[in-house]
PDB file of N, CA and C in Angstrom:
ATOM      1  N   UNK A   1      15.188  18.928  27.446  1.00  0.00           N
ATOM      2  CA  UNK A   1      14.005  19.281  26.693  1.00  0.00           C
ATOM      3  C   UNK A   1      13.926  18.381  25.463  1.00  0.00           C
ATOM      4  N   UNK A   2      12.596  18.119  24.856  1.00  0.00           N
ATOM      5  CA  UNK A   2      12.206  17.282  23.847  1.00  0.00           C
ATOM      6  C   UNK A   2      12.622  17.762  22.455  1.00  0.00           C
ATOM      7  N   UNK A   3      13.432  16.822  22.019  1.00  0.00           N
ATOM      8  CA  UNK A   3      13.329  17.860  20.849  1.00  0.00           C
ATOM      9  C   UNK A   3      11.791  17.573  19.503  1.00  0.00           C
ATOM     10  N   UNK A   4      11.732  18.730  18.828  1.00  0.00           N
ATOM     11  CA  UNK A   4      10.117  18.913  18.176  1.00  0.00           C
ATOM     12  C   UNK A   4      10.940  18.056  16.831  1.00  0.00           C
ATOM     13  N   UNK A   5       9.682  17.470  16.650  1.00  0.00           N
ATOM     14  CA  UNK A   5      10.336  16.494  14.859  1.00  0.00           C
ATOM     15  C   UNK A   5       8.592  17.135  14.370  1.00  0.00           C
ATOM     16  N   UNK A   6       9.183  17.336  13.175  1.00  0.00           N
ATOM     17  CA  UNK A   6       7.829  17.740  12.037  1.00  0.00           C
ATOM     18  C   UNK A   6       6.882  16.591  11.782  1.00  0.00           C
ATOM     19  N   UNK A   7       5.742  16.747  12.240  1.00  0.00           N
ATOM     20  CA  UNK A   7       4.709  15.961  11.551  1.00  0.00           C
ATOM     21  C   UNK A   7       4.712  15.249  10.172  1.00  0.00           C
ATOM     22  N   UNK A   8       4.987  13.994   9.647  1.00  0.00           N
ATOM     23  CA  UNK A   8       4.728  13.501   8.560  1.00  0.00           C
ATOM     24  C   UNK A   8       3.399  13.528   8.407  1.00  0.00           C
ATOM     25  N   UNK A   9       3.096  13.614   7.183  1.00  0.00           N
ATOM     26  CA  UNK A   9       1.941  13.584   6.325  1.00  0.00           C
ATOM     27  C   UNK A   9       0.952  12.178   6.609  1.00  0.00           C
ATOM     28  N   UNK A  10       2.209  11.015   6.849  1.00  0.00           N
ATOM     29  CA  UNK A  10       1.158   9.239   6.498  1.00  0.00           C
ATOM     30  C   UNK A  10       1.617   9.488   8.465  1.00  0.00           C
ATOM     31  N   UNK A  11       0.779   7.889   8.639  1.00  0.00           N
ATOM     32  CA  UNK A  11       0.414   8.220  10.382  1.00  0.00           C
ATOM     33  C   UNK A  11       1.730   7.459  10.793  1.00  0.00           C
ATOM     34  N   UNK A  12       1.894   7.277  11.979  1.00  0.00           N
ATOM     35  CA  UNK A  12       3.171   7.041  12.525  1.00  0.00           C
ATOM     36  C   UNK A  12       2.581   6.721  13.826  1.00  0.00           C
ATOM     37  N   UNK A  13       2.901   5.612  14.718  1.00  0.00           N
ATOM     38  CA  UNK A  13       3.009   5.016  16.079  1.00  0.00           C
ATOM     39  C   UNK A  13       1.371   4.505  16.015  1.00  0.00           C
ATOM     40  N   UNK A  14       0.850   4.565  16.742  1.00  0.00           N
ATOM     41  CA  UNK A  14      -0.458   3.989  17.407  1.00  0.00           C
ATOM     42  C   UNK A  14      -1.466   4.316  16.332  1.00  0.00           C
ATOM     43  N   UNK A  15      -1.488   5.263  15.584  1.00  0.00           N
ATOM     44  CA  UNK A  15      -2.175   6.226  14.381  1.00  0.00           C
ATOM     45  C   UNK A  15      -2.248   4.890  13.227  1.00  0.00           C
ATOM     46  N   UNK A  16      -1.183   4.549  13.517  1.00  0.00           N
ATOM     47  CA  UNK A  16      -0.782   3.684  11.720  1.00  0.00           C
ATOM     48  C   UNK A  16      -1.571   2.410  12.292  1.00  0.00           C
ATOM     49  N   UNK A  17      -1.319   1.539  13.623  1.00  0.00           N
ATOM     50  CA  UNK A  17      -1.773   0.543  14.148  1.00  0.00           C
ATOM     51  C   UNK A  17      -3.360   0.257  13.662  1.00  0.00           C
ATOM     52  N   UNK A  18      -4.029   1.455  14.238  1.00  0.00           N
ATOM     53  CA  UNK A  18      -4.992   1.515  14.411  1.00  0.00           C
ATOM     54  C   UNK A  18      -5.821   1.622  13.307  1.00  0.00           C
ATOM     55  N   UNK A  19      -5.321   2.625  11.988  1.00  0.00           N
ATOM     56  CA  UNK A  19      -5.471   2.271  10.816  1.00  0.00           C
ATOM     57  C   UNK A  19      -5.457   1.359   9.992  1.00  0.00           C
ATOM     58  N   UNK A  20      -4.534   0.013  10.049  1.00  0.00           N
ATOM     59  CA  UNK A  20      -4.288  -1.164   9.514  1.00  0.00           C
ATOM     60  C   UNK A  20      -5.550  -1.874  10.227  1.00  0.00           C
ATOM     61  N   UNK A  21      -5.430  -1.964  11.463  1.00  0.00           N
ATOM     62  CA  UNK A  21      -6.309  -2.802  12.110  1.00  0.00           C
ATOM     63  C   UNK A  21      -7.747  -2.243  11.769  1.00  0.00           C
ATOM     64  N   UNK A  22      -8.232  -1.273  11.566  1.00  0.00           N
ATOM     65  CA  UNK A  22      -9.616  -0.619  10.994  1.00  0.00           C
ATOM     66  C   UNK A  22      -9.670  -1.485   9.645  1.00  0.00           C
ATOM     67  N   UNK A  23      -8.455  -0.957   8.703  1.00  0.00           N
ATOM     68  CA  UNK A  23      -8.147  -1.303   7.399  1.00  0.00           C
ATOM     69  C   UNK A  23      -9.056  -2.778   7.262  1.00  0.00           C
ATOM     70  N   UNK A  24      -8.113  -3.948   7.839  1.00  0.00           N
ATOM     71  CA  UNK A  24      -8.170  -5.417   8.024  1.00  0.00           C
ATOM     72  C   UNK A  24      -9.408  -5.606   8.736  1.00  0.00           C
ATOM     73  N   UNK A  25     -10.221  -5.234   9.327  1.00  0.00           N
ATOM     74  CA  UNK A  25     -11.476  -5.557   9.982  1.00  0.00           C
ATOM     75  C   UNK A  25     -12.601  -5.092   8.629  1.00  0.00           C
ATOM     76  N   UNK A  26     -12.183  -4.238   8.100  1.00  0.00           N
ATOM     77  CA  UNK A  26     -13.289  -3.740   6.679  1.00  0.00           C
ATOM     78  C   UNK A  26     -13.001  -4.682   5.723  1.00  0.00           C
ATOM     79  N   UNK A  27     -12.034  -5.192   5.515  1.00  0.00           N
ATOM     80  CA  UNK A  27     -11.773  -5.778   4.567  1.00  0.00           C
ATOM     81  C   UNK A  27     -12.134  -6.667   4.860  1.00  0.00           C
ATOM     82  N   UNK A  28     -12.309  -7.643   6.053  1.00  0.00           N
ATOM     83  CA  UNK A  28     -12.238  -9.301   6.284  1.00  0.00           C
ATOM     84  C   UNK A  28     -13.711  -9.030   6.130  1.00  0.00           C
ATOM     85  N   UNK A  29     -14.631  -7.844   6.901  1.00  0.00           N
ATOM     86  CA  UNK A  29     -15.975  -7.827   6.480  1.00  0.00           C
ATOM     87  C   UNK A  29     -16.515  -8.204   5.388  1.00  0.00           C
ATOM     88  N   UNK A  30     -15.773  -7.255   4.303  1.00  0.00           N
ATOM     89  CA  UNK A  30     -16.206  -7.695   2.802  1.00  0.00           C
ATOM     90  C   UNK A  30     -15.829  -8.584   2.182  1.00  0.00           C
ATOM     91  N   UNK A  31     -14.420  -9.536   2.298  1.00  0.00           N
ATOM     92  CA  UNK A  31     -14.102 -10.630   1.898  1.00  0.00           C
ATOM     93  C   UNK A  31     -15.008 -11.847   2.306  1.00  0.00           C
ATOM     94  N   UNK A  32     -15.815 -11.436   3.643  1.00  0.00           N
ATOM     95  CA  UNK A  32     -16.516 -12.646   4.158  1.00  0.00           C
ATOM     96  C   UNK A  32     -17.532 -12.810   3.504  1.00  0.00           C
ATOM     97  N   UNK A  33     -18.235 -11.506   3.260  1.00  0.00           N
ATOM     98  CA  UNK A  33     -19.637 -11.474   2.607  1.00  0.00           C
ATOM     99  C   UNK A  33     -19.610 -12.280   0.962  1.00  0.00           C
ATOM    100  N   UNK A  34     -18.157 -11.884   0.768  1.00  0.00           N
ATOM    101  CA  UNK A  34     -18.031 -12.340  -0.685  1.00  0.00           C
ATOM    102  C   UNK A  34     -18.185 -13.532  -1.090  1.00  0.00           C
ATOM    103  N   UNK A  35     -17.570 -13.973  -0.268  1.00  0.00           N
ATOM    104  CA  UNK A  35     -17.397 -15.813  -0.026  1.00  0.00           C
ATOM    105  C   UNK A  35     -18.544 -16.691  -0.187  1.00  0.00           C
ATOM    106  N   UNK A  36     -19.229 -15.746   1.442  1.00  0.00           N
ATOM    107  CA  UNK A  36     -20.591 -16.231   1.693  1.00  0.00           C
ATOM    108  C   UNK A  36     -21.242 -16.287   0.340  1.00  0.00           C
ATOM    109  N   UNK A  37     -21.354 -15.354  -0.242  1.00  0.00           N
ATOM    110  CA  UNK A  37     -22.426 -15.079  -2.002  1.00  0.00           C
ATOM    111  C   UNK A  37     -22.087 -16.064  -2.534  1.00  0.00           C
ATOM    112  N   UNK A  38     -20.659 -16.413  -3.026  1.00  0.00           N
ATOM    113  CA  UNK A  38     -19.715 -17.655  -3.708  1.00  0.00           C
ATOM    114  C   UNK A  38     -20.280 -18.636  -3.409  1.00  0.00           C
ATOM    115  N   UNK A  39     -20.488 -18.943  -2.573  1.00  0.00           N
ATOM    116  CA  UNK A  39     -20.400 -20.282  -1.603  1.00  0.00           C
ATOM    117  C   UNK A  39     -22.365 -20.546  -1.917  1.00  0.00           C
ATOM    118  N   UNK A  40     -23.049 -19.645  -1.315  1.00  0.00           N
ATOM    119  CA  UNK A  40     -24.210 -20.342  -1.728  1.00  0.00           C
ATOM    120  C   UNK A  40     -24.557 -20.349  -3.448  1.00  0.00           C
ATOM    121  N   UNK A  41     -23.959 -18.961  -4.651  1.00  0.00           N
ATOM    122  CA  UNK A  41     -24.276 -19.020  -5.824  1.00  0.00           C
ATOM    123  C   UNK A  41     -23.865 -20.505  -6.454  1.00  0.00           C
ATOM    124  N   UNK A  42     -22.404 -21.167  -5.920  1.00  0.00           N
ATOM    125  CA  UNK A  42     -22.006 -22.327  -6.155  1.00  0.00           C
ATOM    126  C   UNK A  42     -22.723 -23.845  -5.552  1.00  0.00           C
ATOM    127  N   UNK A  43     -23.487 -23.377  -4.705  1.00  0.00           N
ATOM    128  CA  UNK A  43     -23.896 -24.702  -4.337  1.00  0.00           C
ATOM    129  C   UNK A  43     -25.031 -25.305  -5.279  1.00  0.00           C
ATOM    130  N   UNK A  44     -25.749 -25.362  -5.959  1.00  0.00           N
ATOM    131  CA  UNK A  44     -26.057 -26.171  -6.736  1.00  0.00           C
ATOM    132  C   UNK A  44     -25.333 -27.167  -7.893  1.00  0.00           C
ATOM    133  N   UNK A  45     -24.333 -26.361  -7.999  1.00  0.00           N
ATOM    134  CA  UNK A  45     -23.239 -27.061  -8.997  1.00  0.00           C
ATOM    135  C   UNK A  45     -22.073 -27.514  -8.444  1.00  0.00           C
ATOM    136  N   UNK A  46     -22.048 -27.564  -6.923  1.00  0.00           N
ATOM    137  CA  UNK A  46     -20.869 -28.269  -6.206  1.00  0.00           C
ATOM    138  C   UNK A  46     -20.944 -29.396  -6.173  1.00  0.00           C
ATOM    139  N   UNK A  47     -19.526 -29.768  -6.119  1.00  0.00           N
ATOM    140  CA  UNK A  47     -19.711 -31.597  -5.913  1.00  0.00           C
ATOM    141  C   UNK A  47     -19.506 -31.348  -4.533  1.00  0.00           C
ATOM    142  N   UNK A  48     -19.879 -33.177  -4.174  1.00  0.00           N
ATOM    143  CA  UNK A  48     -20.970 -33.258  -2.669  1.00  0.00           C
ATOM    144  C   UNK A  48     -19.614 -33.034  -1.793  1.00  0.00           C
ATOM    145  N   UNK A  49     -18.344 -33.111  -1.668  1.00  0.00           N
ATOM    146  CA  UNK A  49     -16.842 -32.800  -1.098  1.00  0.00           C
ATOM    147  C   UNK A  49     -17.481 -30.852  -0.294  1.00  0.00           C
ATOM    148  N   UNK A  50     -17.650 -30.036  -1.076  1.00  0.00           N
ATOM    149  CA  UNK A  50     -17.923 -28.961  -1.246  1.00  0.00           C
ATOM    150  C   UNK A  50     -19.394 -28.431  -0.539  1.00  0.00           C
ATOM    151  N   UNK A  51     -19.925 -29.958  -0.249  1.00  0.00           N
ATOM    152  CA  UNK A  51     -21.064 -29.566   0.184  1.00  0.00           C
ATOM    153  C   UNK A  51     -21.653 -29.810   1.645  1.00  0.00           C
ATOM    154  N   UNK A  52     -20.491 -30.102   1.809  1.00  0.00           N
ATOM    155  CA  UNK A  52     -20.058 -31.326   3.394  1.00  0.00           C
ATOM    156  C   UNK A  52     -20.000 -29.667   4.266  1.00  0.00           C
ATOM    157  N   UNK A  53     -21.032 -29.473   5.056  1.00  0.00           N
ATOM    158  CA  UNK A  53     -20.582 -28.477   6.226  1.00  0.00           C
ATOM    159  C   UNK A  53     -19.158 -28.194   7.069  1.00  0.00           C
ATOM    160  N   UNK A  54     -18.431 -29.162   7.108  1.00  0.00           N
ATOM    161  CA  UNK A  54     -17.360 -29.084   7.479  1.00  0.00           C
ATOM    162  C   UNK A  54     -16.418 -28.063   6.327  1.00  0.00           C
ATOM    163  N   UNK A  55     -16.296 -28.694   4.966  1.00  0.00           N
ATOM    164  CA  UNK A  55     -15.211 -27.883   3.721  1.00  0.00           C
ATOM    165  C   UNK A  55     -16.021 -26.239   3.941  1.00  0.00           C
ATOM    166  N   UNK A  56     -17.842 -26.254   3.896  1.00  0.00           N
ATOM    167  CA  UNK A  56     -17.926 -24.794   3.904  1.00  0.00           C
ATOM    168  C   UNK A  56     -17.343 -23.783   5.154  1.00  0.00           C
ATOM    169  N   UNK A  57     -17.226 -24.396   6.324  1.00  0.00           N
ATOM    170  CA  UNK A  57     -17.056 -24.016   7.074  1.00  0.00           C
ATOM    171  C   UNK A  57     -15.184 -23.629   7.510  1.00  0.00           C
ATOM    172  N   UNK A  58     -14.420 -24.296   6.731  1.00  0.00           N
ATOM    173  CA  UNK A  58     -13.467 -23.818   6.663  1.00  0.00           C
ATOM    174  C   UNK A  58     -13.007 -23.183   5.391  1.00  0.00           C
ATOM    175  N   UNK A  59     -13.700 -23.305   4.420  1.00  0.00           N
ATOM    176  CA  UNK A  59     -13.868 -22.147   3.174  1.00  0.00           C
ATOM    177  C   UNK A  59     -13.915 -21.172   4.199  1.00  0.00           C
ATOM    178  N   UNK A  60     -15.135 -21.026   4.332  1.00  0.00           N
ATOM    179  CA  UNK A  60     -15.160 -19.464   4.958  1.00  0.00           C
ATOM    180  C   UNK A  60     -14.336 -18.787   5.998  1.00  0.00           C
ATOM    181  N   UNK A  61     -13.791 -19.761   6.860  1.00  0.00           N
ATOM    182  CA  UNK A  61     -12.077 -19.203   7.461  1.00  0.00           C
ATOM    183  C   UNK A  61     -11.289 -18.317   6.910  1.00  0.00           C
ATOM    184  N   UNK A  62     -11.124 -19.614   5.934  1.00  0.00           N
ATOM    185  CA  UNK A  62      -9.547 -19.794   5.272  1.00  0.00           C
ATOM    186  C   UNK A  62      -9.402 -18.589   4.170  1.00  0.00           C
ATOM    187  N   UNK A  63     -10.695 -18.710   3.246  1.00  0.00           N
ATOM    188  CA  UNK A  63     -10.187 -17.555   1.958  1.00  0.00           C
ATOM    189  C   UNK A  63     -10.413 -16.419   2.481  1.00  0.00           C
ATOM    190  N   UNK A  64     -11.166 -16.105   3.185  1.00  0.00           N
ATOM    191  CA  UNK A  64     -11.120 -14.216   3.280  1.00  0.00           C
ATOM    192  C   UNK A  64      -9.894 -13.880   3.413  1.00  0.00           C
ATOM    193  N   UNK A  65      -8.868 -14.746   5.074  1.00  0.00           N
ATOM    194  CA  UNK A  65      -8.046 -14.565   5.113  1.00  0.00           C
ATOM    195  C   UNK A  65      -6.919 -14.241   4.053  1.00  0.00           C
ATOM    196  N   UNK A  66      -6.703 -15.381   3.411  1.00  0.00           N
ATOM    197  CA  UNK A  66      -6.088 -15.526   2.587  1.00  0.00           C
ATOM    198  C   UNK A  66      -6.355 -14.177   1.055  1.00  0.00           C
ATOM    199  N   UNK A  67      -7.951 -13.736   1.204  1.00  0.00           N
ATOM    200  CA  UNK A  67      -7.659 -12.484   0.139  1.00  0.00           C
ATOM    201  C   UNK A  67      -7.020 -11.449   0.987  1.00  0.00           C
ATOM    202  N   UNK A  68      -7.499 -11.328   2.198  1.00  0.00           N
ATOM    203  CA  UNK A  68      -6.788 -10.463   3.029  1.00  0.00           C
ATOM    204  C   UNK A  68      -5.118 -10.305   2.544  1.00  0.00           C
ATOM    205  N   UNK A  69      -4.515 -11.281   2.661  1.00  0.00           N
ATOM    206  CA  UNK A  69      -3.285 -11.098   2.314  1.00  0.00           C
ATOM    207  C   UNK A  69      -2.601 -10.972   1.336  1.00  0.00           C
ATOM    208  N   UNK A  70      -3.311 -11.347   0.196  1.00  0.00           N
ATOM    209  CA  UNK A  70      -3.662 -10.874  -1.474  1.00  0.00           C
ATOM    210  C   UNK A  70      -3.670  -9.366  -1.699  1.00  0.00           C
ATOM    211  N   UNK A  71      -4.518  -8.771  -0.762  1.00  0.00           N
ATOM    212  CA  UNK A  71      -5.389  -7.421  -1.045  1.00  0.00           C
ATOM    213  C   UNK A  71      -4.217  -6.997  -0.347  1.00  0.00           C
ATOM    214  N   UNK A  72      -3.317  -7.114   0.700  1.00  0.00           N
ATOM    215  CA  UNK A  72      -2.671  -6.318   1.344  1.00  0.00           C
ATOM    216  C   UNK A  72      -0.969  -6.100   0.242  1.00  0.00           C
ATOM    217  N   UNK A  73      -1.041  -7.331  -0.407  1.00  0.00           N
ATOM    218  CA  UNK A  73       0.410  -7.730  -0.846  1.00  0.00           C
ATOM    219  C   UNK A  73       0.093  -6.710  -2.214  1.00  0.00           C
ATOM    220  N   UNK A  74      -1.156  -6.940  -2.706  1.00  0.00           N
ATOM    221  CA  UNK A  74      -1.358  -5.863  -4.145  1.00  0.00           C
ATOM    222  C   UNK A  74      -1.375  -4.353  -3.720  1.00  0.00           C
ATOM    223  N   UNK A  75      -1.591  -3.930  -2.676  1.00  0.00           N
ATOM    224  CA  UNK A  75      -1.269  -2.455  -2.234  1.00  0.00           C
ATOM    225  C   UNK A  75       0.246  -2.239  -2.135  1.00  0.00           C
ATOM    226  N   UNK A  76       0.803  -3.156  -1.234  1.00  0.00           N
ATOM    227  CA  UNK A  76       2.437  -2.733  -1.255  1.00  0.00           C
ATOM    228  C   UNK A  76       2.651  -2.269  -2.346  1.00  0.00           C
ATOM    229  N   UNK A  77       2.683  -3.267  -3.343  1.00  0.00           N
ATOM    230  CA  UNK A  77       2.840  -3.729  -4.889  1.00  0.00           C
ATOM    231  C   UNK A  77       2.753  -2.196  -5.258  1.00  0.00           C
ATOM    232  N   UNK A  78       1.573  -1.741  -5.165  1.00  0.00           N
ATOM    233  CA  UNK A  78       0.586  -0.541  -6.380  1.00  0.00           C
ATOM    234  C   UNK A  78       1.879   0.714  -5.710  1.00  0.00           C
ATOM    235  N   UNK A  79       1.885   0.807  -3.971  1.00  0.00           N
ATOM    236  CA  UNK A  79       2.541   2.024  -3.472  1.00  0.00           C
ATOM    237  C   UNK A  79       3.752   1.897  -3.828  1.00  0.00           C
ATOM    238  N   UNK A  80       4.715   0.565  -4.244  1.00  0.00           N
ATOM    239  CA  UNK A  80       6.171   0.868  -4.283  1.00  0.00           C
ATOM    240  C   UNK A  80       6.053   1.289  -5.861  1.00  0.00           C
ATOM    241  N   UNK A  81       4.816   0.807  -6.808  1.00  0.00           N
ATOM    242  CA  UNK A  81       5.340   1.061  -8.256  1.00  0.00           C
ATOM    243  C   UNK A  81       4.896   2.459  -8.127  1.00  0.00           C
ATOM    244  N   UNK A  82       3.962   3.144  -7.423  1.00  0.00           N
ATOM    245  CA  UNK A  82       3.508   4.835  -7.611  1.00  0.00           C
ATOM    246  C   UNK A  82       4.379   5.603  -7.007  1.00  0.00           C
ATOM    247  N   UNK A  83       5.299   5.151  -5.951  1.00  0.00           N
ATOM    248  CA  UNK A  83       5.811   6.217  -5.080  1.00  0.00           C
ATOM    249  C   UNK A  83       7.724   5.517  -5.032  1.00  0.00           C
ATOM    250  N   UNK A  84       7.871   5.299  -6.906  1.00  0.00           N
ATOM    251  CA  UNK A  84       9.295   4.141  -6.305  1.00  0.00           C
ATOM    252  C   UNK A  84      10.293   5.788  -6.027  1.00  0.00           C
ATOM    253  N   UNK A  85      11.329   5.314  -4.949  1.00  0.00           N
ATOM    254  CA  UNK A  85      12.017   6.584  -4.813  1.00  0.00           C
ATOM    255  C   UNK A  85      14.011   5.764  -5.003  1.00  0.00           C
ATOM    256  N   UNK A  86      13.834   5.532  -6.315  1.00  0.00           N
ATOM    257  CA  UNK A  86      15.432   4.853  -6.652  1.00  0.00           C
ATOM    258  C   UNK A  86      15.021   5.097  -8.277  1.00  0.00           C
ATOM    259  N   UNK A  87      16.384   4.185  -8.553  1.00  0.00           N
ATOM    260  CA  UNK A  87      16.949   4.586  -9.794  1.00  0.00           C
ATOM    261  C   UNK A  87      15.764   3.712 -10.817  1.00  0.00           C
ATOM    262  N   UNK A  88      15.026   2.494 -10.623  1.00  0.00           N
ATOM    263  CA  UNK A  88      13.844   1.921 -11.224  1.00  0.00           C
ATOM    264  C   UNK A  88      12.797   2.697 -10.594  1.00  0.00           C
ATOM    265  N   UNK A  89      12.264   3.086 -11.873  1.00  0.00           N
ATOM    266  CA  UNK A  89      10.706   4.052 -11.627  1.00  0.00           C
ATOM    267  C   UNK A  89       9.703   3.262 -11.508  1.00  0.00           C
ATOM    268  N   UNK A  90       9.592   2.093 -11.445  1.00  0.00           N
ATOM    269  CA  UNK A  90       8.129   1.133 -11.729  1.00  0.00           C
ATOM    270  C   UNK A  90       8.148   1.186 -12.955  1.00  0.00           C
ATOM    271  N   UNK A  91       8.036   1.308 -13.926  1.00  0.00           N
ATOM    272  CA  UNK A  91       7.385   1.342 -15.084  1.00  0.00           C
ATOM    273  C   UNK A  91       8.388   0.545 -16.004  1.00  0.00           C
ATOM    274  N   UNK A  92       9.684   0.636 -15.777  1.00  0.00           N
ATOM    275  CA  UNK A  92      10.690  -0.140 -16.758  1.00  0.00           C
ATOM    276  C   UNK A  92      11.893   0.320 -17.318  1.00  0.00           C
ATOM    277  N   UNK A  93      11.404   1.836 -17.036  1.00  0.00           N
ATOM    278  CA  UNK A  93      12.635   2.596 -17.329  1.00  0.00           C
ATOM    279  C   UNK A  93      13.501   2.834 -16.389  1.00  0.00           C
ATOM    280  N   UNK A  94      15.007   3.327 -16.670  1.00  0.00           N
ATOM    281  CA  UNK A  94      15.595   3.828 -15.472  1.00  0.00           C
ATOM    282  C   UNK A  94      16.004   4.874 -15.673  1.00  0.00           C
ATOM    283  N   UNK A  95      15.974   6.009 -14.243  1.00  0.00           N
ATOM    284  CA  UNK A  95      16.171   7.517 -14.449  1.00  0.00           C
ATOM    285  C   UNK A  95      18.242   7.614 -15.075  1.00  0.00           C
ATOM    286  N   UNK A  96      18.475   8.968 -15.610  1.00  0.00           N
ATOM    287  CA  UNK A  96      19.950   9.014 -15.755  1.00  0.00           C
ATOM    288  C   UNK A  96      20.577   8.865 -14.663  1.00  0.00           C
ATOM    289  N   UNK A  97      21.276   8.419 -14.815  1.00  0.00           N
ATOM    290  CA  UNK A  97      23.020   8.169 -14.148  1.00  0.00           C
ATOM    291  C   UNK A  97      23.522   9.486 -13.694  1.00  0.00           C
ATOM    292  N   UNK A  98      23.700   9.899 -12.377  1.00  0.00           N
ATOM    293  CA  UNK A  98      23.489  11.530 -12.243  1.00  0.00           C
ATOM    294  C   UNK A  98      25.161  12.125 -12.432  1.00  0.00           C
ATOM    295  N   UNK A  99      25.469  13.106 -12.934  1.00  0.00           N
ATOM    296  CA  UNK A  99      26.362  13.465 -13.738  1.00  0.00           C
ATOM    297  C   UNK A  99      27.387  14.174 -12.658  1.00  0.00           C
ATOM    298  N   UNK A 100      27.005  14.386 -11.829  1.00  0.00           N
ATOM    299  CA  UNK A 100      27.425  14.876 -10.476  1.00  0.00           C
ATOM    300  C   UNK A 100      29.138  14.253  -9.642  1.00  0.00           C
ATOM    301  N   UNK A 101      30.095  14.772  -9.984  1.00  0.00           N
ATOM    302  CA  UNK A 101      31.513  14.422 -10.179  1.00  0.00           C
ATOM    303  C   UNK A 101      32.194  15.002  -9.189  1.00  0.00           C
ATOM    304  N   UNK A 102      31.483  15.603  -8.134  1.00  0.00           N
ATOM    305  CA  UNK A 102      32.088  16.024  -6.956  1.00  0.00           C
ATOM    306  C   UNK A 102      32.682  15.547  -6.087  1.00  0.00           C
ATOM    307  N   UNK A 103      32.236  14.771  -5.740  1.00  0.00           N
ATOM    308  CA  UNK A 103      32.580  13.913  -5.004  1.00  0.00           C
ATOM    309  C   UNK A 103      33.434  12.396  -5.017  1.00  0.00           C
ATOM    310  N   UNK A 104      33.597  12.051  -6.275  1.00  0.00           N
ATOM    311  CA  UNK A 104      34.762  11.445  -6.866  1.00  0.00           C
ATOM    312  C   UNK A 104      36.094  11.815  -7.062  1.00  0.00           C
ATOM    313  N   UNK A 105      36.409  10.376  -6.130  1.00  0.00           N
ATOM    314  CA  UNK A 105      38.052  10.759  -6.201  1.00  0.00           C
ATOM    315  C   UNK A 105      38.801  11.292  -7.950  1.00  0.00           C
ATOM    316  N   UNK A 106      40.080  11.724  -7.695  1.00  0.00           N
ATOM    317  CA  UNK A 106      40.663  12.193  -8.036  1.00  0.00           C
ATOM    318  C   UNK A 106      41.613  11.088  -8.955  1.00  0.00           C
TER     319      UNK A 106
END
């Protein structure tokens, strides 16, 4: 027989997949659009390098991606400093030294 494990709270197996991959498809949406705005608000003041269909066309590849992985690396970032579970709290301080002598030899 199976044994029963308690439901965690955050998703786990195919749940989490599917979430990231939702996650990363919203995001590359809006990183693209962003670009796109960038890209034409800048073109009057681009030099002609910038203006070559080819550079826009791998602009618009390259950076969403690349915030993509920005935006993903500043979440780790935000969850390990909100949820640190050790002796550095995020913030700079460190919790006491636990006083707890039980378990030390003799």
């Amino acid at each position: 027989m199976a044994s029963i494990r308690p439901r965690s709270a955050t998703f786990s197996g195919c749940g989490y997949v599917l979430a990231v991959l939702i996650a990363a498809c919203v995001l590359l949406l809006v990183n693209g659009v962003l670009v796109q705005a960038a890209l034409v608000a800048y073109r009057p003041v681009a030099p002609a390098e910038l203006n070559d269909q080819r550079a826009q066309q791998a602009i618009r590849f390259l950076l969403p991606v690349a915030m993509l992985f920005m935006e993903y690396w500043l979440y780790d970032w935000m969850i390990d400093r909100l949820t640190s579970e050790g002796s550095d709290r995020g913030d700079g301080r460190r919790e006491a030294p636990s006083t707890d002598r039980s378990n030390s030899p003799s």
